[in-house]
Protein backbone atom coordinates (compact mmCIF):
# COMPACT_ATOMS: atom_id res chain seq x y z
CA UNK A 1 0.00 0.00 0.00
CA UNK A 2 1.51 3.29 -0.76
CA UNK A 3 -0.62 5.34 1.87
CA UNK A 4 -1.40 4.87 5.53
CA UNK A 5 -5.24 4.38 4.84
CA UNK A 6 -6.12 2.17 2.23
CA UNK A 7 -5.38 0.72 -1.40
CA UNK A 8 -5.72 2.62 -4.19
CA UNK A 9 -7.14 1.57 -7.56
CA UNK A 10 -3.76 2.46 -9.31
CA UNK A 11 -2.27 0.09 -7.06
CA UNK A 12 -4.39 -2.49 -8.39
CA UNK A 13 -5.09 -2.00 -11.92
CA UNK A 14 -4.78 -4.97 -14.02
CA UNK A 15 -5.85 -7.24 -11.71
CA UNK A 16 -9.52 -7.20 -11.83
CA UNK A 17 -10.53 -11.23 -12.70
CA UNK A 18 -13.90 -10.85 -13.15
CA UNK A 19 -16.93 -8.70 -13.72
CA UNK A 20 -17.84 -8.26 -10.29
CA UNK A 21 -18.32 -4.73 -8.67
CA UNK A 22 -15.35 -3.91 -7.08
CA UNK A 23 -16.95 -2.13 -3.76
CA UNK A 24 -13.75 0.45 -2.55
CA UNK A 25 -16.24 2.83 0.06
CA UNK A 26 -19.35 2.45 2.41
CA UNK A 27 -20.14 4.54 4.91
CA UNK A 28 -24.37 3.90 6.25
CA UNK A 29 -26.38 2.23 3.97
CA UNK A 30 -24.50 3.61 0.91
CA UNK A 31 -21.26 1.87 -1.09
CA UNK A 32 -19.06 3.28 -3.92
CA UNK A 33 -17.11 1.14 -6.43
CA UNK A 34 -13.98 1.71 -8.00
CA UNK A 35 -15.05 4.23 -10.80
CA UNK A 36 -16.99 6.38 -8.08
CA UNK A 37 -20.64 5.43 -8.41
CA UNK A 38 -22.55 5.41 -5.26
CA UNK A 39 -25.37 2.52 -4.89
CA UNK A 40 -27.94 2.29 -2.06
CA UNK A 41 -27.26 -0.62 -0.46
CA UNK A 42 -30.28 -3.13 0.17
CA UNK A 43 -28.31 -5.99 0.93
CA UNK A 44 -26.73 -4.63 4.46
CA UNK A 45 -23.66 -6.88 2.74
CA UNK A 46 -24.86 -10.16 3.15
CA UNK A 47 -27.66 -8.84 5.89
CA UNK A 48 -24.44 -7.94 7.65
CA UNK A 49 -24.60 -4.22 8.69
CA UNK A 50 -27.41 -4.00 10.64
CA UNK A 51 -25.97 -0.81 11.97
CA UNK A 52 -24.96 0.44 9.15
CA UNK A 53 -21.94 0.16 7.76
CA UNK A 54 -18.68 2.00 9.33
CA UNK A 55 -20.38 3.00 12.18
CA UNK A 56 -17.53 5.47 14.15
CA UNK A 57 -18.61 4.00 17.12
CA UNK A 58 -17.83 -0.05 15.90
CA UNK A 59 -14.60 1.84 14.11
CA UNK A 60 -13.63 3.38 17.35
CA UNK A 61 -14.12 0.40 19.65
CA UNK A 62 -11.99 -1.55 17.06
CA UNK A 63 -9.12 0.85 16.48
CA UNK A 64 -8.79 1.10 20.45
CA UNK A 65 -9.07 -2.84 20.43
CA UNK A 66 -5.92 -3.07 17.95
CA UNK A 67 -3.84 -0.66 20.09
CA UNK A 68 -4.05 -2.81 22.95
CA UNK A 69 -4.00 -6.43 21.43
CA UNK A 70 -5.24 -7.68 17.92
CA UNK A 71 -4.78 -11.46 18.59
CA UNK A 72 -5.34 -13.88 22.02
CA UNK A 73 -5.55 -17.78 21.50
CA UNK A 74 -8.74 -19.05 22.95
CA UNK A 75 -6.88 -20.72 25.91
CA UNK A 76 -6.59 -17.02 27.80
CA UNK A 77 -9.31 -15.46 28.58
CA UNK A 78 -9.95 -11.47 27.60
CA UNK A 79 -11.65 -8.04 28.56
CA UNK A 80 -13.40 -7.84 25.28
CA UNK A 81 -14.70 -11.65 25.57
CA UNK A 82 -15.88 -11.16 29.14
CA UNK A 83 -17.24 -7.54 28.18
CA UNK A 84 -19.51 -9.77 25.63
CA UNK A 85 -20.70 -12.12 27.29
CA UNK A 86 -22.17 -9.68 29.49
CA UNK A 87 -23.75 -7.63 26.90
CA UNK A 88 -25.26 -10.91 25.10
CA UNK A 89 -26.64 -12.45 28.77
CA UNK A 90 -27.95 -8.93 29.07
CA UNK A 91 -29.91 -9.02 25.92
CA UNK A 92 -30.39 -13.51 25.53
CA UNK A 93 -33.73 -14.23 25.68
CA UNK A 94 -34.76 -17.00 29.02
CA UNK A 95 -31.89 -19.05 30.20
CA UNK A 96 -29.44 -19.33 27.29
CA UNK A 97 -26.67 -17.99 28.94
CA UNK A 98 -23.89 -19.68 28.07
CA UNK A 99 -21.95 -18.30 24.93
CA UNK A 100 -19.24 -19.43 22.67
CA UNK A 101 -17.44 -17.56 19.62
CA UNK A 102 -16.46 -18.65 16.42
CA UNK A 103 -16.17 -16.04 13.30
CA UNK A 104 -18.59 -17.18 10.43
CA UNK A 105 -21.83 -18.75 10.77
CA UNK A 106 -21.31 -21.83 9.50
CA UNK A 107 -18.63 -22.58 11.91
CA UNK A 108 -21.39 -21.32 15.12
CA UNK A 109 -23.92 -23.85 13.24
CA UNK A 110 -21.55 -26.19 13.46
CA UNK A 111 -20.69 -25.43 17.00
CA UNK A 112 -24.42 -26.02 17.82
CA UNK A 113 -24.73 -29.16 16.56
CA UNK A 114 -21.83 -30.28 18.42
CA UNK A 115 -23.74 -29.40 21.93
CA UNK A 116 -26.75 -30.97 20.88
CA UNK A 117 -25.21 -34.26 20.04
CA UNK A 118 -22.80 -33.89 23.32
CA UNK A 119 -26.28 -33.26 25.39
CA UNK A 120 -27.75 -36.46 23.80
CA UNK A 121 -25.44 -39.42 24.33
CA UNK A 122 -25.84 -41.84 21.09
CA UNK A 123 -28.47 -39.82 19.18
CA UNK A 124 -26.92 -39.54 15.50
CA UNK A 125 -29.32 -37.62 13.59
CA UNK A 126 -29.81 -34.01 13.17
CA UNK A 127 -33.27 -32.97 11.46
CA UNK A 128 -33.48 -29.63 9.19
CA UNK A 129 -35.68 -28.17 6.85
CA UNK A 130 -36.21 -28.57 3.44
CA UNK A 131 -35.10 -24.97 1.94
CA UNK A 132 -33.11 -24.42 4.84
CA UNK A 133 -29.90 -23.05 4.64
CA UNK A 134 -27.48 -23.25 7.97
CA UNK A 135 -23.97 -21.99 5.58
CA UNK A 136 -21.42 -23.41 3.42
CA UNK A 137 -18.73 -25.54 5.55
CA UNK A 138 -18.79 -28.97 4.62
CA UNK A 139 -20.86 -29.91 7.78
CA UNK A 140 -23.43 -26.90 7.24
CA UNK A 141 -23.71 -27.38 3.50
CA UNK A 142 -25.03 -30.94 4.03
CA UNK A 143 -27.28 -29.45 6.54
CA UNK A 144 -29.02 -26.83 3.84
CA UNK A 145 -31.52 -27.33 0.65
CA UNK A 146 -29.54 -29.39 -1.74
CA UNK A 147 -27.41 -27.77 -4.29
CA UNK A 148 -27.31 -28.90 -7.63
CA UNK A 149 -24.18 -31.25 -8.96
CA UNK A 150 -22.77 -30.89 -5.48
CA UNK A 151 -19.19 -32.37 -5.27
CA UNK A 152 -18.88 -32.92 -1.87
CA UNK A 153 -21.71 -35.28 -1.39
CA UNK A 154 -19.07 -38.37 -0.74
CA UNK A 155 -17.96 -36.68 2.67
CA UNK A 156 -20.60 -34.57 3.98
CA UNK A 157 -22.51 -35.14 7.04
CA UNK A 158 -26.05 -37.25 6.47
CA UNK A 159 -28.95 -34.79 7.88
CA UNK A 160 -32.78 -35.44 7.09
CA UNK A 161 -34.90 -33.03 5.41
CA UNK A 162 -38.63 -32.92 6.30
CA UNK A 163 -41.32 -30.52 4.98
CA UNK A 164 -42.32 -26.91 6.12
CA UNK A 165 -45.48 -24.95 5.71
CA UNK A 166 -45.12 -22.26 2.57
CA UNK A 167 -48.32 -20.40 2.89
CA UNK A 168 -47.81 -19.07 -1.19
CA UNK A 169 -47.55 -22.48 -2.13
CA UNK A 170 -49.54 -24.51 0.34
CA UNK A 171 -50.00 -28.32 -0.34
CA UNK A 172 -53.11 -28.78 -2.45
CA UNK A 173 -54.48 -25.70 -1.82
CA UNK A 174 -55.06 -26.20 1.98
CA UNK A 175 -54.84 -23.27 4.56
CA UNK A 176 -51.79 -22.16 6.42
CA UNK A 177 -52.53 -23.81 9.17
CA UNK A 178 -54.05 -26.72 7.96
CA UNK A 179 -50.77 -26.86 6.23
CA UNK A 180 -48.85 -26.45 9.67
CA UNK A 181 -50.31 -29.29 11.06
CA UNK A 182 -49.75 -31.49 8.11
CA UNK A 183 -45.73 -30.37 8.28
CA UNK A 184 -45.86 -31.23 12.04
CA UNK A 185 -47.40 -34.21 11.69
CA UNK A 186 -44.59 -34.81 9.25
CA UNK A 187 -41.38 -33.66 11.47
CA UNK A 188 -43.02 -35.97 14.37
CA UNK A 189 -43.39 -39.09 11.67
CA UNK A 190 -39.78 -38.17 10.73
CA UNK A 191 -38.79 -38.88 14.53
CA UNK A 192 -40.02 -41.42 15.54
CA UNK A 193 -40.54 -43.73 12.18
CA UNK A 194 -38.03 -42.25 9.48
CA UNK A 195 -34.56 -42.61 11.27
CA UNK A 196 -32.77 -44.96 12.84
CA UNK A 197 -31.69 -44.23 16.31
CA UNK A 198 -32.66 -41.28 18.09
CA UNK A 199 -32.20 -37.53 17.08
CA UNK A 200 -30.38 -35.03 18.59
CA UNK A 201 -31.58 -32.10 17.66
CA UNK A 202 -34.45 -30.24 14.85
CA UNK A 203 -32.60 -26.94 13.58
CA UNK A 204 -34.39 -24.47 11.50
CA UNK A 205 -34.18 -21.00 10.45
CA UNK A 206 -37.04 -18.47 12.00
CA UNK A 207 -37.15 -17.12 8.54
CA UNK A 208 -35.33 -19.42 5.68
CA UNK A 209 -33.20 -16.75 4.22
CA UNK A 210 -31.50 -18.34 1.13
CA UNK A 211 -34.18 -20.85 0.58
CA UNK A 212 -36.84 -18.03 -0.15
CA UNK A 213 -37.35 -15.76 2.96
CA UNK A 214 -40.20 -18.23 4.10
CA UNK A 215 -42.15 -17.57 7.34
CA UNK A 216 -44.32 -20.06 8.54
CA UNK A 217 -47.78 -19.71 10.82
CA UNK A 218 -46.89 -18.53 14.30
CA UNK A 219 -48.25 -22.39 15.14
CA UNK A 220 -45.38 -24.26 13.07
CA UNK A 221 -42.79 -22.19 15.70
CA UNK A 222 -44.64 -23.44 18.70
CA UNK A 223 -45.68 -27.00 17.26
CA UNK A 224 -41.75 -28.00 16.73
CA UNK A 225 -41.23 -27.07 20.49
CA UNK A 226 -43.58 -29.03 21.36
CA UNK A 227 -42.01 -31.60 19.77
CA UNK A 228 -38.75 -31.23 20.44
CA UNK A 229 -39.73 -31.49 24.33
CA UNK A 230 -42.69 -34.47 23.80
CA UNK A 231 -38.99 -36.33 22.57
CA UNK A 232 -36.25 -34.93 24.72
CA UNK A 233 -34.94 -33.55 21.52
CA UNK A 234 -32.88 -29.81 21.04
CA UNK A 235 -34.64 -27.51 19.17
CA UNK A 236 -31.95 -24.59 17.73
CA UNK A 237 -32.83 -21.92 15.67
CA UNK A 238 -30.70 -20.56 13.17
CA UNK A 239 -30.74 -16.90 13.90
CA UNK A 240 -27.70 -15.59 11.82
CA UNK A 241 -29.96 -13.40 9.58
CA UNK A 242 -32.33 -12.51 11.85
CA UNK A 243 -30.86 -11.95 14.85
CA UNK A 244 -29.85 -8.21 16.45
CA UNK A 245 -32.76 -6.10 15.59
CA UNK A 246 -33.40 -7.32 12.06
CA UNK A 247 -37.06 -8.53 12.45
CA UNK A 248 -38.10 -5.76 14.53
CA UNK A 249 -37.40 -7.32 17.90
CA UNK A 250 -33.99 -7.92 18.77
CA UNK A 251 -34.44 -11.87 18.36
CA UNK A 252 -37.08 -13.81 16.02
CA UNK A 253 -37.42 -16.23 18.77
CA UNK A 254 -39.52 -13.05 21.05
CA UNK A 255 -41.25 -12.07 17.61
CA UNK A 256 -42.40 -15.67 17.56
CA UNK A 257 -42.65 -15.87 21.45
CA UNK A 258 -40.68 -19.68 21.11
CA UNK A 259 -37.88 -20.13 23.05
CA UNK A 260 -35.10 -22.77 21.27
CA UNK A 261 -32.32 -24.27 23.88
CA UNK A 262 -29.89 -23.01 21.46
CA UNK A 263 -30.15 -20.08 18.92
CA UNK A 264 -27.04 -19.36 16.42
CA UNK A 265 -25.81 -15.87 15.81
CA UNK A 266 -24.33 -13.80 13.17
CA UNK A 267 -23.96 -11.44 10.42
CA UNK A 268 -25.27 -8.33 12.32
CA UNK A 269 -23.36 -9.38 15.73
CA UNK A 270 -20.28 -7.57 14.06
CA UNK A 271 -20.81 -4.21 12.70
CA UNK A 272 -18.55 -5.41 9.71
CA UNK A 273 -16.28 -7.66 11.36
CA UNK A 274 -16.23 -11.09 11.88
CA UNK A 275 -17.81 -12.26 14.66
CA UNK A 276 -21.00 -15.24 15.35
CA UNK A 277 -21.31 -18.10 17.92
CA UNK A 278 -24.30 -20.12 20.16
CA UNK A 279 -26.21 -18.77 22.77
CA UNK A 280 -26.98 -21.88 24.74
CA UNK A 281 -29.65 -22.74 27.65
CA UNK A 282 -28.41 -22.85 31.00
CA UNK A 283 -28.87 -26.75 32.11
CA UNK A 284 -26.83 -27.79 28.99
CA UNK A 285 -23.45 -29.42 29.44
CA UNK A 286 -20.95 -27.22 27.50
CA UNK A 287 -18.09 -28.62 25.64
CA UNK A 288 -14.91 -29.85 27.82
CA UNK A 289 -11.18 -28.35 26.83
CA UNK A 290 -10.42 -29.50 23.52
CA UNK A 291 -13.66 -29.78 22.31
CA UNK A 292 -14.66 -26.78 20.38
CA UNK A 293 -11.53 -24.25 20.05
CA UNK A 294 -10.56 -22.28 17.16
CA UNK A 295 -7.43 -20.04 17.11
CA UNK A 296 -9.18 -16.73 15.76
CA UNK A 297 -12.17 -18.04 17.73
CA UNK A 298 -11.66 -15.05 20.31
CA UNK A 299 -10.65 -12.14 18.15
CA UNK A 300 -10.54 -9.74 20.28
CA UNK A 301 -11.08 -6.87 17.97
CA UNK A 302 -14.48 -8.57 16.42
CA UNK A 303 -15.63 -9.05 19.86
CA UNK A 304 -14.67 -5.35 21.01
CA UNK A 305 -16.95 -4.25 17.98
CA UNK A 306 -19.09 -6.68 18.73
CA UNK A 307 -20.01 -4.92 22.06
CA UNK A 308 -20.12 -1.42 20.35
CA UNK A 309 -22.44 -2.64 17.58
CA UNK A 310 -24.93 -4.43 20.05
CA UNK A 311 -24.93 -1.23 22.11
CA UNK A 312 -25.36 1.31 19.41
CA UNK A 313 -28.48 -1.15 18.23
CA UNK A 314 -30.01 -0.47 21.75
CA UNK A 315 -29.15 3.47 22.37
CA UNK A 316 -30.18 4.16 18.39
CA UNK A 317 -33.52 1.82 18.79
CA UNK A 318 -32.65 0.24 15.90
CA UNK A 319 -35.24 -2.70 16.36
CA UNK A 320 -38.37 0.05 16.34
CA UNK A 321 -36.44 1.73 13.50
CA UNK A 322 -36.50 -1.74 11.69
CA UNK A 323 -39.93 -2.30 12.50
CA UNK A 324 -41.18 1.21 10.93
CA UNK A 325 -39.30 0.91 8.38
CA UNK A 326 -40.29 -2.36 7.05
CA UNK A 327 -44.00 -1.05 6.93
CA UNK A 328 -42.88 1.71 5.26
CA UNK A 329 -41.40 -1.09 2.43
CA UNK A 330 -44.27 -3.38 3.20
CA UNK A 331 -46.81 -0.82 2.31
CA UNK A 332 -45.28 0.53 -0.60
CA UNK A 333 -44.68 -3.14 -2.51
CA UNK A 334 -48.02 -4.19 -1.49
CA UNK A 335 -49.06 -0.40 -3.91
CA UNK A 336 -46.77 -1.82 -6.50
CA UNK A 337 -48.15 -5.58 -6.52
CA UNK A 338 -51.51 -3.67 -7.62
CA UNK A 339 -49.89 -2.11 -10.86
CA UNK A 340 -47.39 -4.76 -11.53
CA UNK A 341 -48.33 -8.21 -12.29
CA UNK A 342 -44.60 -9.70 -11.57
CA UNK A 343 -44.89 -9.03 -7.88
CA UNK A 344 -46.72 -12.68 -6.30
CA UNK A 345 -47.02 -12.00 -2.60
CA UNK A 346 -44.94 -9.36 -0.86
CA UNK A 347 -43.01 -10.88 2.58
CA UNK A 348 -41.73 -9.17 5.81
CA UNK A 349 -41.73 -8.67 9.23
CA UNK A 350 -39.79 -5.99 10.65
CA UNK A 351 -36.78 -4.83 7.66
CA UNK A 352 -36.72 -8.67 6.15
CA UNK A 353 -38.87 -7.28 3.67
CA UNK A 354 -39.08 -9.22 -0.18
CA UNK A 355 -41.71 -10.29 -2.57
CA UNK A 356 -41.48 -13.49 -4.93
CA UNK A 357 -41.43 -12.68 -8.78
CA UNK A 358 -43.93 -14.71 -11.27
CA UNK A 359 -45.14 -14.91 -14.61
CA UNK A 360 -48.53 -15.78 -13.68
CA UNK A 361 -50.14 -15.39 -10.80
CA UNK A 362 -52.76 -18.06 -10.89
CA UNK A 363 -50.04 -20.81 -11.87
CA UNK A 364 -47.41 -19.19 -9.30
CA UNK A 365 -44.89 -19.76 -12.04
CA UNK A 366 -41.85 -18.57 -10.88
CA UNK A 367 -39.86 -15.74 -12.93
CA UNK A 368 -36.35 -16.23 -12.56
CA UNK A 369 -35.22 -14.35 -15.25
CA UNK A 370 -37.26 -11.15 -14.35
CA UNK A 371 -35.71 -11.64 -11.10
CA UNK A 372 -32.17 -11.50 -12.35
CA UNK A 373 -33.15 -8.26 -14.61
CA UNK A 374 -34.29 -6.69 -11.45
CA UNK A 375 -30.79 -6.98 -9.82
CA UNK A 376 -29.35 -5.87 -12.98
CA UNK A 377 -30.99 -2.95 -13.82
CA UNK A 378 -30.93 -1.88 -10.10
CA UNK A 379 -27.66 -1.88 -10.44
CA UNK A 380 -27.51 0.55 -13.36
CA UNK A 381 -29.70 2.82 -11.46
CA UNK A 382 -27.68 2.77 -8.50
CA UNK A 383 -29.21 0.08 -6.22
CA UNK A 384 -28.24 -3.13 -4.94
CA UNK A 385 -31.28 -5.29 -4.43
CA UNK A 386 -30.77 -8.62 -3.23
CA UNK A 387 -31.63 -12.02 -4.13
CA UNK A 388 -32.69 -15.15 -3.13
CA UNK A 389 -30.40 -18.52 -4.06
CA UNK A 390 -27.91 -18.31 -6.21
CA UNK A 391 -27.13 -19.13 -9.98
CA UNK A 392 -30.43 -17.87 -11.19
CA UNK A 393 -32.19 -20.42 -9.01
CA UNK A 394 -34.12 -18.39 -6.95
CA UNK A 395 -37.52 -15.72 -7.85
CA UNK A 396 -37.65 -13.53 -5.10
CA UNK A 397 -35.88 -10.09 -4.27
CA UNK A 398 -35.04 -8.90 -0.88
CA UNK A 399 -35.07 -5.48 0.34
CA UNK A 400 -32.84 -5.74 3.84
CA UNK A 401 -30.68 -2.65 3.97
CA UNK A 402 -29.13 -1.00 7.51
CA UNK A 403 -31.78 -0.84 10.20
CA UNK A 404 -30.77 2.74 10.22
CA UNK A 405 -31.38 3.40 6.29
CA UNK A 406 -32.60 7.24 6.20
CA UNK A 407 -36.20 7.54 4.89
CA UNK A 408 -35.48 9.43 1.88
CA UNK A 409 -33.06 6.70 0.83
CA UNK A 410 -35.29 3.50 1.05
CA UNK A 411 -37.79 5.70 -0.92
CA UNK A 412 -35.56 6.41 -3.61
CA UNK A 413 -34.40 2.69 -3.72
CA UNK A 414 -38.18 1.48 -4.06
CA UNK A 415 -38.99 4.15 -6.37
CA UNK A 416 -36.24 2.75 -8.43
CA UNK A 417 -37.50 -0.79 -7.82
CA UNK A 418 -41.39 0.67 -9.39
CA UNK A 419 -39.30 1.81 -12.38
CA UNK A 420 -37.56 -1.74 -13.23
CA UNK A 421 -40.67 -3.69 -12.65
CA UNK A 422 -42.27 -1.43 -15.16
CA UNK A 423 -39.83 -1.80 -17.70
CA UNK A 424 -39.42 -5.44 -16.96
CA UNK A 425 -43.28 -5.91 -17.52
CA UNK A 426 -43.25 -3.73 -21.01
CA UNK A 427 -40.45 -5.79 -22.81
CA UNK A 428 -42.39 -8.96 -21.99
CA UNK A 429 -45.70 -8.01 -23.68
């Protein structure tokens, strides 16, 4: 680097490998790229920056961090790890007070199914969704909706899929809770009939991110923990994209009013940096010395920002800011499903906010494409919409920018989103 603050594009040039946007600046819930064109950012990077991105206060907490110590192996203990802890017991919903750090999802998925199966002596199986998605270790990639020609099949972890509710696409037309019971019935079947040996633990997402942004009726939530404890069987939610203040509440698990005996955090934890791990109930036995270490596990400077991003969520009220703004989005799609014919059923709560594209709204037929033109032209105008799945398999976008997004900016972004639909809809007539 030939400055003290960051690379230049000179520095650089030539080595661009792809057509990718090459993000160089974010500051809130806007990002430049290398030429100097600003985009609203509806994809919080990966659902990451709930607070928005370089928040001084996460930067702040950070640089003072590095001063002091950037790196501790897991063996010591630390003032940022024990400052933490106490911030997450603070905020943990119940009795899931006992906390472990790892610095990607997958790896605090992982981590989770490891207690479960150390809390249930000889139980081999671990039941997910189908259209779940849990992250893309080898372990956690078994774990999520299959993806196609996958090469690592041979030495992946076995995990059994059962059924969900999808209230858009219900089972022969039944009704969403009709539909809940059926999938219950299902999971229960699963248990006690469709393995052999006994199960360990159910993990689902609140919300199946990846898989389609699919939330179930508030019964499914409290039918699986019913379950779970009719069987003496874990029940862990999967709340890396939900978690801190993303659904309105600062956990999915209150929004639902279900509490799991071990929830999995993420993304939003971090204010940028890497940072996710378990909360786990009380009366569980935690791992013994050896079992679950990592040498980055305790970074000391992800955990520092860790504890300024949870407490600028609180003092900047970011879950009622979530919450207002995702009516805001809600109520504006559901005024564009009435004009354009693309939009199938419009999704939230809280600033999870998406609709599912399709080319006919009796058939459901999902529109891929048009999805994929909706990103793209976005982009041109200066927005980055997300979507759901990847390599074109998915038909739904997802509007999930900073809980702190400024008003004028989410209009703009949607007002760009009325424009593509329209010209998405004309070139198909």
């Amino acid at each position: 680097m030939s400055g003290k603050d960051a690379f230049t594009t000179e520095e650089v040039a030539g080595l661009k490998s792809s057509d990718k946007i090459t993000l160089v600046r974010a500051r809130g819930s806007l990002v430049w790229d290398d030429t100097g064109k600003e985009y609203i950012d509806c994809t919080a990077q990966a659902w990451s920056n709930n607070l928005g991105a370089n928040d001084p206060r996460v930067v702040e907490a950070a640089i003072a961090q590095t001063r002091e110590m950037m790196h501790i192996r897991p063996n010591f203990d630390s003032l940022p790890r024990r400052a933490l802890v106490k911030k997450l017991r603070e905020i943990a919903p119940g009795n899931l007070n006992q906390i472990g750090f790892a610095l990607h999802g997958s790896l605090a998925g992982e981590m989770a199914m490891k207690l479960a199966v150390k809390n249930r002596p000889g139980a081999q199986n671990l039941i997910v969704l189908q259209d779940g998605y849990h992250g893309r270790s080898l372990a956690t990639l078994g774990a999520s909706w299959p993806h196609p020609n996958n090469p690592f099949l041979p030495i992946q972890p076995r995990f059994t899929r059962v059924p969900h509710p999808y209230p858009y696409r219900s089972r022969l037309g039944m009704d969403p809770e009709m539909e809940s019971q059926l999938c219950l019935g299902l999971l229960e079947d699963a248990i006690v009939k469709g393995v052999d040996g006994p199960v360990a633990a159910v993990m689902m997402e609140p919300i199946q991110g990846n898989g389609g942004h699919i939330e179930f009726p508030r019964s499914y939530y409290k039918g699986v923990r019913e379950i779970c404890d009719r069987h003496g069987i874990l029940f862990i939610l999967d709340e890396v994209q939900t978690g801190f203040g993303r659904m309105g509440t600062m956990w999915a698990s209150e929004y639902y009013d279900v509490l799991p005996d071990i929830i999995v955090f993420g993304k939003g934890v971090g204010g940028g940096f890497p940072l996710a791990g378990i909360l786990a109930d009380d009366r569980l036995t935690w791992f013994d010395e050896g079992e679950d270490a990592l040498t980055f596990g305790h970074f000391p400077v992800s955990l520092a920002a860790g504890v300024a991003t949870i407490e600028a969520i609180q003092a900047d009220n970011l879950c009622a800011k979530a919450k207002e703004s995702g009516e805001y989005a809600t109520q504006r799609l559901l005024e564009m499903q009435k004009r354009h014919k693309l939009i199938g059923e419009v999704r939230c709560p809280g600033l999870m906010v998406s609709f599912e594209l399709v080319t006919d709204r009796e058939k459901k037929t999902p529109a891929r494409h048009e999805s994929q033109e909706v990103y793209r032209l976005g982009v041109e105008r200066g927005v980055l919409f997300g979507e759901s799945r990847y390599a074109g398999l998915g038909n739904l976008i997802k509007i999930k920018p900073p809980l702190d997004i400024e008003r004028p900016l989410l209009a703009r972004a949607l007002d760009v989103l009325d424009e593509v639909l329209g010209i998405i809809e004309e070139n198909v007539k």
